[in-house]
Protein backbone atom coordinates (compact mmCIF):
# COMPACT_ATOMS: atom_id res chain seq x y z
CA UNK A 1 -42.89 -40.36 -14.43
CA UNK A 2 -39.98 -38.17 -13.45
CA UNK A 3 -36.77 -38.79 -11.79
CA UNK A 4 -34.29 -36.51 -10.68
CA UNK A 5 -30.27 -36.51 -9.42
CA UNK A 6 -28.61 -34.07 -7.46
CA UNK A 7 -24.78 -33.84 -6.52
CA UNK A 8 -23.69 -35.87 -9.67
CA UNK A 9 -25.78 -38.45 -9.57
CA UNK A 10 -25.13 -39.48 -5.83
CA UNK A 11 -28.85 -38.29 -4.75
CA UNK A 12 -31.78 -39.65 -6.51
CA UNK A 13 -34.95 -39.41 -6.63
CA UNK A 14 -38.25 -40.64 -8.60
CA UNK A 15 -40.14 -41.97 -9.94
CA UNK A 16 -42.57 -39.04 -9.13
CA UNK A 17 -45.35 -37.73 -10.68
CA UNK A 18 -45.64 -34.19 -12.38
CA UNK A 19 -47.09 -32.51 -9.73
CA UNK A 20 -44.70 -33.73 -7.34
CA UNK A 21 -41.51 -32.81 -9.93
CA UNK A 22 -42.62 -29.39 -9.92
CA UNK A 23 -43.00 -29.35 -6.44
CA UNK A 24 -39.19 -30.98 -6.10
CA UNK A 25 -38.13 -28.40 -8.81
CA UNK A 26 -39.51 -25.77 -6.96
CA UNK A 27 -37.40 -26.62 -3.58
CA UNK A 28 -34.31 -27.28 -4.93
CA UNK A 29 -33.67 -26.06 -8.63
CA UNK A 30 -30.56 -26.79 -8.68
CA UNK A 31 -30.21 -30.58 -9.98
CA UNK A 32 -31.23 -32.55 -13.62
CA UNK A 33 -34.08 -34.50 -14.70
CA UNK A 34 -35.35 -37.12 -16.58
CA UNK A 35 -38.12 -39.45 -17.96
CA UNK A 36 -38.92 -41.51 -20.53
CA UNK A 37 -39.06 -40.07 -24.08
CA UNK A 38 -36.07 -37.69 -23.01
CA UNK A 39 -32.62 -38.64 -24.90
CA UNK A 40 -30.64 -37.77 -21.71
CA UNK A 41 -30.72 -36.19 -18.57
CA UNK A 42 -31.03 -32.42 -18.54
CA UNK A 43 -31.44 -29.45 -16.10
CA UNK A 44 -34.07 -28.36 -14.29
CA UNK A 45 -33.96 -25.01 -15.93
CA UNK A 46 -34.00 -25.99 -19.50
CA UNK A 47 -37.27 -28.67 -19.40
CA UNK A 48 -40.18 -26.71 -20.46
CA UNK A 49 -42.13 -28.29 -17.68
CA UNK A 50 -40.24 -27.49 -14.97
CA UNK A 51 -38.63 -24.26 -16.06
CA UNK A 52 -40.72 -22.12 -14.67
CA UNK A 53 -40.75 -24.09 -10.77
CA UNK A 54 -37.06 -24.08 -11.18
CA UNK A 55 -36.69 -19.88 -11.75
CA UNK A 56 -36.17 -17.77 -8.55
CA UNK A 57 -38.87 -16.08 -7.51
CA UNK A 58 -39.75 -12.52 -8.72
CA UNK A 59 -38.80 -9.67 -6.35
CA UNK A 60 -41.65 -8.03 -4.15
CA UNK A 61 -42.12 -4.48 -5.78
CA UNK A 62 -44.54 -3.63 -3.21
CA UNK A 63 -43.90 -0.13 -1.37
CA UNK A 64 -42.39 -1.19 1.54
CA UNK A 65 -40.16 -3.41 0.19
CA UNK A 66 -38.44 -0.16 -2.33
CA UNK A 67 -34.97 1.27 -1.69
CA UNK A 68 -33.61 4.86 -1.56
CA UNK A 69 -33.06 5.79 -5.40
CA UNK A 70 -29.32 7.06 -5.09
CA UNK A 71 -26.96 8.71 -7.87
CA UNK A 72 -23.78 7.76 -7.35
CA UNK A 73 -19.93 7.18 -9.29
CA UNK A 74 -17.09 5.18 -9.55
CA UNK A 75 -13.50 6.88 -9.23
CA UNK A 76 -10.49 5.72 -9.93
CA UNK A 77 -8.82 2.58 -12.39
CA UNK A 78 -7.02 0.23 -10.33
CA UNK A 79 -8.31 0.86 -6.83
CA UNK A 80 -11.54 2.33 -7.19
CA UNK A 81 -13.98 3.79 -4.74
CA UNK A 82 -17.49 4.54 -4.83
CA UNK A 83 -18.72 8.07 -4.14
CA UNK A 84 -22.72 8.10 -3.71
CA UNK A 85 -25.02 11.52 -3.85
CA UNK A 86 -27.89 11.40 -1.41
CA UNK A 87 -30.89 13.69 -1.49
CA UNK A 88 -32.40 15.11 1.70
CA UNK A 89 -33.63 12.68 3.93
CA UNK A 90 -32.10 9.60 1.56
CA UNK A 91 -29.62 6.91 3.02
CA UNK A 92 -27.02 4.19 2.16
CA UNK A 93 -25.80 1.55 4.19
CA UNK A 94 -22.24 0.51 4.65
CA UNK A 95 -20.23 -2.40 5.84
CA UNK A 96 -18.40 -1.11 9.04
CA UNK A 97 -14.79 0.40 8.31
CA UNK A 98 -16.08 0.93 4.21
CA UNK A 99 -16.25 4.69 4.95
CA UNK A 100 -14.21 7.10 3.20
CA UNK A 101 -14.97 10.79 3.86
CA UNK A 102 -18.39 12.40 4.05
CA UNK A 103 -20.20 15.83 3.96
CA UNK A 104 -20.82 17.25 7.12
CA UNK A 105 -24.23 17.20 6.70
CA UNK A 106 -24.29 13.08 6.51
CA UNK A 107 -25.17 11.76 9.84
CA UNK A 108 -23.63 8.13 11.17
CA UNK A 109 -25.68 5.67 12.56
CA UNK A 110 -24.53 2.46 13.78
CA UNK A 111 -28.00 -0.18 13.88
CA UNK A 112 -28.62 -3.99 13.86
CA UNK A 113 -28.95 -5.86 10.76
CA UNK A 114 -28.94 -4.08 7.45
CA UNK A 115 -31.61 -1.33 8.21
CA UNK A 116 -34.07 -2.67 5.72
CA UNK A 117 -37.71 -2.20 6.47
CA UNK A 118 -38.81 -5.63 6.86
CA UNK A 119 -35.58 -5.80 9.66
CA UNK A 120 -36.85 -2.76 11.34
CA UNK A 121 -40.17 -3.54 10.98
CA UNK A 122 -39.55 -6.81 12.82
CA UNK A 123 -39.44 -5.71 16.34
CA UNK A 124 -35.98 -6.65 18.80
CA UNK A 125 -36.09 -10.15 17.57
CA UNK A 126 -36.59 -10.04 14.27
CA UNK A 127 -33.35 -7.25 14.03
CA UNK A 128 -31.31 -9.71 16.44
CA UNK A 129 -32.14 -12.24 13.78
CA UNK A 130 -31.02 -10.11 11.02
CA UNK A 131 -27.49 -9.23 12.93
CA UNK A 132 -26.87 -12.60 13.51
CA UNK A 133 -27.20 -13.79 9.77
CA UNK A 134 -24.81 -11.31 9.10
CA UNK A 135 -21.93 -12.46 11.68
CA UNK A 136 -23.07 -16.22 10.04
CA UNK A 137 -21.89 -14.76 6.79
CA UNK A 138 -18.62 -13.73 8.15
CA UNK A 139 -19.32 -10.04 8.60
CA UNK A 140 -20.19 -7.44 11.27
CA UNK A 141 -23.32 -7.81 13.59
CA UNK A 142 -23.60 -3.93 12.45
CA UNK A 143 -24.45 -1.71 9.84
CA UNK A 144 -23.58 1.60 9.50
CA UNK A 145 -26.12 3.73 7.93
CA UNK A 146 -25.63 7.48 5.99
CA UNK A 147 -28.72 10.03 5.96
CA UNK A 148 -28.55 12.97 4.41
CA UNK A 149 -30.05 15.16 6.91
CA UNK A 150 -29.19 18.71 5.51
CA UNK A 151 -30.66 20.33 2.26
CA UNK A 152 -29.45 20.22 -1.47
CA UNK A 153 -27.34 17.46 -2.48
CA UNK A 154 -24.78 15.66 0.29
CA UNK A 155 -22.22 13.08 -0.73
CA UNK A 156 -20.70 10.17 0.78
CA UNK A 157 -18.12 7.59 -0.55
CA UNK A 158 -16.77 3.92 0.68
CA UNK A 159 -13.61 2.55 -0.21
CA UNK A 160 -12.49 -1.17 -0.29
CA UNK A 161 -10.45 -2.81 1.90
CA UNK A 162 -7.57 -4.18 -0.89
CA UNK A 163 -7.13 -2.91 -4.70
CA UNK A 164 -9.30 -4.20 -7.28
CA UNK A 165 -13.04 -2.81 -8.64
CA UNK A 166 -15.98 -1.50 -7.53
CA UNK A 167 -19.04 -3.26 -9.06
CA UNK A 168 -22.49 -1.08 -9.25
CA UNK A 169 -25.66 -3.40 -9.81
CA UNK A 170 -29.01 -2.52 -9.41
CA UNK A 171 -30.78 -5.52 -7.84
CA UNK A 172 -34.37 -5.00 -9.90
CA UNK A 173 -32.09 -5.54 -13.41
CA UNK A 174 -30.97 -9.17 -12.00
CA UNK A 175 -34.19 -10.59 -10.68
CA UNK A 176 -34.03 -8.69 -7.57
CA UNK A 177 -31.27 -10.81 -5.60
CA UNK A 178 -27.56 -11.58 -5.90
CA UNK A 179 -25.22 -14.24 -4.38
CA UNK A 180 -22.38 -13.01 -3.60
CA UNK A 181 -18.79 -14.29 -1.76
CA UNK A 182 -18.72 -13.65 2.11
CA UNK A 183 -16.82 -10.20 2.08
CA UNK A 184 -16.89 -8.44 -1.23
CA UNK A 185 -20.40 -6.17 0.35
CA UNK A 186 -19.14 -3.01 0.20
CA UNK A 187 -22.28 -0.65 0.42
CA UNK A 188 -25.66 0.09 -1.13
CA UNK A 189 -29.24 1.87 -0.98
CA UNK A 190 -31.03 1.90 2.48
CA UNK A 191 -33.93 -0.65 1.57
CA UNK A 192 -31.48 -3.58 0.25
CA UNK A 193 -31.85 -6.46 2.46
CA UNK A 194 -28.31 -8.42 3.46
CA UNK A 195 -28.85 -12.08 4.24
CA UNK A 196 -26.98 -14.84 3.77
CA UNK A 197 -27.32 -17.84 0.80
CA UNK A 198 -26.62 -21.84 2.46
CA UNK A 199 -24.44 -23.93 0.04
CA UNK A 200 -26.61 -27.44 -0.01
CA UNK A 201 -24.13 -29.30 -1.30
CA UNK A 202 -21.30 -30.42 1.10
CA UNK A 203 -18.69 -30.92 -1.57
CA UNK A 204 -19.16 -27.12 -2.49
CA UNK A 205 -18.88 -25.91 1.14
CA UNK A 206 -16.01 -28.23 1.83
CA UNK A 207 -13.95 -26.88 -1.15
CA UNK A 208 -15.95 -23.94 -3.12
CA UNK A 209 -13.34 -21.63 -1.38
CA UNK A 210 -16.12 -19.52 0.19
CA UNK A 211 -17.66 -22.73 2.50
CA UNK A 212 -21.59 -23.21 3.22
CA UNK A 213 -22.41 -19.57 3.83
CA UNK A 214 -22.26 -16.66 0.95
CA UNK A 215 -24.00 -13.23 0.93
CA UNK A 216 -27.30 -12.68 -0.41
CA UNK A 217 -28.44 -9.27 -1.39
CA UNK A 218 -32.46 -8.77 -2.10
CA UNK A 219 -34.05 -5.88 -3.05
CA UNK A 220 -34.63 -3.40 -5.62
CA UNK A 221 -31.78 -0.74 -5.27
CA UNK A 222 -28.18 -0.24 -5.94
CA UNK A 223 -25.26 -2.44 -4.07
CA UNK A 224 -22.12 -2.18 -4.71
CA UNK A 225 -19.61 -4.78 -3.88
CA UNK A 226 -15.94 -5.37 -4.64
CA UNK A 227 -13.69 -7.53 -6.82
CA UNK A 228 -9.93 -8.10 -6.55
CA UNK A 229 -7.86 -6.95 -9.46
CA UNK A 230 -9.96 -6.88 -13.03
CA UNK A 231 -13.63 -7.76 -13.21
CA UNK A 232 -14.78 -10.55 -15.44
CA UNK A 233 -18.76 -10.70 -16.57
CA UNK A 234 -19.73 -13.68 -18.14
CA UNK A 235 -23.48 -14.09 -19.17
CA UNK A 236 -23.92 -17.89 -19.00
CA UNK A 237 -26.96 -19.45 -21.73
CA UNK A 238 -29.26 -21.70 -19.95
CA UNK A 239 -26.65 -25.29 -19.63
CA UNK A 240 -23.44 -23.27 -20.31
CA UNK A 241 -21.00 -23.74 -18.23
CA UNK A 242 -17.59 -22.23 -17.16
CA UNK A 243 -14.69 -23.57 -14.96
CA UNK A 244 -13.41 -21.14 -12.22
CA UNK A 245 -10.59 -21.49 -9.87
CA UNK A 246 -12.76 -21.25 -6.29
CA UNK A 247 -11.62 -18.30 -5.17
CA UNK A 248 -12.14 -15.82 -7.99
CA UNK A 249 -16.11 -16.06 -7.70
CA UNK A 250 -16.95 -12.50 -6.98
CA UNK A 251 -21.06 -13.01 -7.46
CA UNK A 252 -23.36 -14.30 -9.44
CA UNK A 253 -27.62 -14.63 -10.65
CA UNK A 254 -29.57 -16.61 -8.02
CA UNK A 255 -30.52 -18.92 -11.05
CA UNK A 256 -26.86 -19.73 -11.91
CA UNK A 257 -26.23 -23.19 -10.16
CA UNK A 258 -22.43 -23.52 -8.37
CA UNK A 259 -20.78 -26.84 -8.21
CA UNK A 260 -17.57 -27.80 -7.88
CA UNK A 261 -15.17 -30.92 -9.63
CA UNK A 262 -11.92 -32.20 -9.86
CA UNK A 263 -9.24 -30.50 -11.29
CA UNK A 264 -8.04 -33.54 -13.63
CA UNK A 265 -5.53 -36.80 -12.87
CA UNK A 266 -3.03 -36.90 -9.80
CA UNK A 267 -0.39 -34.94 -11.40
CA UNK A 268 -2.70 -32.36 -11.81
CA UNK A 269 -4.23 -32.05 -8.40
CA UNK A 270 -0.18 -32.26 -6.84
CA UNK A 271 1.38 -30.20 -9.61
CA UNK A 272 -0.35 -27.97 -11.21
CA UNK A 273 -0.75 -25.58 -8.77
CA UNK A 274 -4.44 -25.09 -8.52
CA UNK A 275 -5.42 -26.83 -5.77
CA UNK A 276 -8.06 -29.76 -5.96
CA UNK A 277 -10.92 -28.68 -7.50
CA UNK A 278 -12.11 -26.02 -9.56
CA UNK A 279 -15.75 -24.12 -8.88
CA UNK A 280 -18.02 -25.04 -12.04
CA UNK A 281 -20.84 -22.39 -12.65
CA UNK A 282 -24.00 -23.25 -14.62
CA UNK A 283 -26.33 -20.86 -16.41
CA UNK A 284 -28.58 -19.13 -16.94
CA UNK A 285 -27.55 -16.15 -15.69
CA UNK A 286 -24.94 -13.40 -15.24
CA UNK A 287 -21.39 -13.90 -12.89
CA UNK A 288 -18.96 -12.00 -11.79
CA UNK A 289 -15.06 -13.08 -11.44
CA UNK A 290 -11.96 -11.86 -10.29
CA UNK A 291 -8.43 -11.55 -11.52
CA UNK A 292 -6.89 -11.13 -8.14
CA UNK A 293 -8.58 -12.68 -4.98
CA UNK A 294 -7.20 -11.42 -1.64
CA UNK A 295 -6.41 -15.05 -0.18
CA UNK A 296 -3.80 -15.26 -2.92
CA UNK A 297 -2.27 -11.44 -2.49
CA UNK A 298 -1.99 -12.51 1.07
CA UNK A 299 -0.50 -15.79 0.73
CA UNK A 300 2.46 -14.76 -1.43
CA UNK A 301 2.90 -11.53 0.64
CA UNK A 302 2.78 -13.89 3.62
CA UNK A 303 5.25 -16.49 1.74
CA UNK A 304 8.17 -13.40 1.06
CA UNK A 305 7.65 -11.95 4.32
CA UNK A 306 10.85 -12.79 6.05
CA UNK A 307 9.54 -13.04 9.25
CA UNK A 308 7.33 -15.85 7.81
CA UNK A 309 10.44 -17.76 6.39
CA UNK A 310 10.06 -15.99 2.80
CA UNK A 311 13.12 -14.47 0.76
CA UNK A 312 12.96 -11.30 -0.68
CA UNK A 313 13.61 -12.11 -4.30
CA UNK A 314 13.51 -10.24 -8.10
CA UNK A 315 14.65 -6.47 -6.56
CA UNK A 316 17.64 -6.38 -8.33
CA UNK A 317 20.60 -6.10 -5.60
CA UNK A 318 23.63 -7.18 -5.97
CA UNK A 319 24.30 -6.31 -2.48
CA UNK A 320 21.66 -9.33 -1.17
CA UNK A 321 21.58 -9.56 2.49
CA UNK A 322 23.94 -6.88 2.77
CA UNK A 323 21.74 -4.22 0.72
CA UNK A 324 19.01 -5.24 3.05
CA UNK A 325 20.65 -4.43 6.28
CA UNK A 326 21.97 -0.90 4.57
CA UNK A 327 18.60 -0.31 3.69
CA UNK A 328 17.61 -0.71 7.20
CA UNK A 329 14.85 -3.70 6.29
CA UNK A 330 16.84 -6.23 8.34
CA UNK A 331 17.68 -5.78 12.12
CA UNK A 332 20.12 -6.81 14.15
């Protein structure tokens, strides 16, 4: 007989039968098992017997589920944008405001939802549906989609909001879906369907530093999405594990399972500087991570700011105040 925990050991379940653990397995892959014979507990994805109910499911590859094949590059070091080449009759979709320049022969259109087929195959309701997972996951109701409507080759390019990189994946290479935080979408292949990804466990929404609600891109084409500063890739073994601070999570596999802990004693939560707890991300599977996420650029440009109480500090003057008024950045 089986028995399984979920949210460190605070949910139980079992015993159950092995029908009924591959069933559980199935639903919610994300937690460890056990049963007699077994020296300790272990997760889902690394027991034989439930390895394969606890995998995502392989992508659809039938025809109407295919995006638009796009070429595309990356420009730039520190604050990259993505330029994409479209065919005749090809598109990419774009968050709103993502848009850079464009050929004149790249029309605009503003739709509901992400402008997959199955959303505009799904009649008023099913798009309205669509549009509203989208404002769920923090983001526009709107997509803005490019078409190439000319002849030859046309191209288009989006640029991200704050500096950092530009991350190209195609969705078929990682199992045809991607979790990714609330706002790093930044553009990819008309066909790629944007939806969003429910944290289940309401210590990880509370204080995984993206709440219950993350991206999730499915498909088979290219997305592109954006990290602040330098990009990390870590390709976690099946049980590895790796301690991030919550708000450099960029993205990760759909079978890489996200937790969150404690970051140590009391002096370390009051002290140290890195808030309570720390995101804990278990393989298998690829992730993504950031050097620079835009909460903290804007929280110590929001702590100098003088008009938020900061001080201007490390430039040098030995004028102080004075230098500041001269250089006009104080008023009367």
């Amino acid at each position: 007989m089986w028995y399984f925990s979920y949210n460190q050991n605070s949910e139980t379940y079992g015993p159950l039968d092995t029908a009924a653990a591959i069933e559980l397995a199935r639903q919610r892959p994300d937690g460890y098992a056990w049963r007699e014979g077994m020296p300790s507990w272990e997760p889902l994805a690394l027991i034989p017997e439930l390895r394969a109910a606890a995998a995502p499911p392989p992508f659809d590859a039938r025809p109407g589920h295919l995006a638009d094949d796009i070429d595309f590059r990356i420009v730039g070091n520190d604050m990259q944008f993505v330029e994409v080449e479209l065919d005749p009759g090809e598109s990419a979709i774009a968050e709103a405001g993502a848009l850079m320049y464009k050929d004149a022969a790249v029309a605009m259109e503003t739709i509901f939802g992400d402008g997959s087929t199955a959303s505009q195959n799904s009649g008023f309701m099913g798009k309205l549906l669509s549009a509203g997972k989208r404002v769920i996951s923090g983001e526009s109701m709107f997509t803005t989609v490019f078409t190439h409507t000319g002849s030859g080759k046309a191209k288009v390019a989006f640029a991200s909001p704050f500096p950092g990189t530009v991350i190209a994946a195609r969705l078929s290479e990682h199992g045809g879906r991607l979790i990714c935080q609330k706002d790093s979408f930044l553009a990819g292949a008309k066909g790629v369907q944007l939806g969003i990804f429910f944290q289940r466990k309401i210590l990880t929404g509370l204080f995984g530093g993206e709440g219950f609600v993350m991206q999730q891109l499915d498909g088979d084409g290219w997305v592109f999405f954006h990290a602040g500063g330098t990009l990390v890739e870590r390709e976690l073994a099946a049980g590895e594990s790796i301690d991030v601070d919550t708000g450099c999570v960029v993205a990760f596999h759909a079978g890489v399972n996200m937790d969150i802990r404690p970051v140590g004693g009391i002096k370390s939560m009051l002290f140290a500087g890195e808030g309570l707890f720390l995101a804990t991300l278990t393989g298998p599977g690829k992730v993504w991570l950031q050097s620079l996420p835009f909460s903290r650029l804007a929280g110590r440009m929001l702590a100098a700011a003088p008009q938020g109480g900061g001080e201007r500090r490390g430039e040098g003057s030995i004028l102080g105040g004075l230098g500041d008024l001269i250089g006009g950045d104080r008023k009367f």
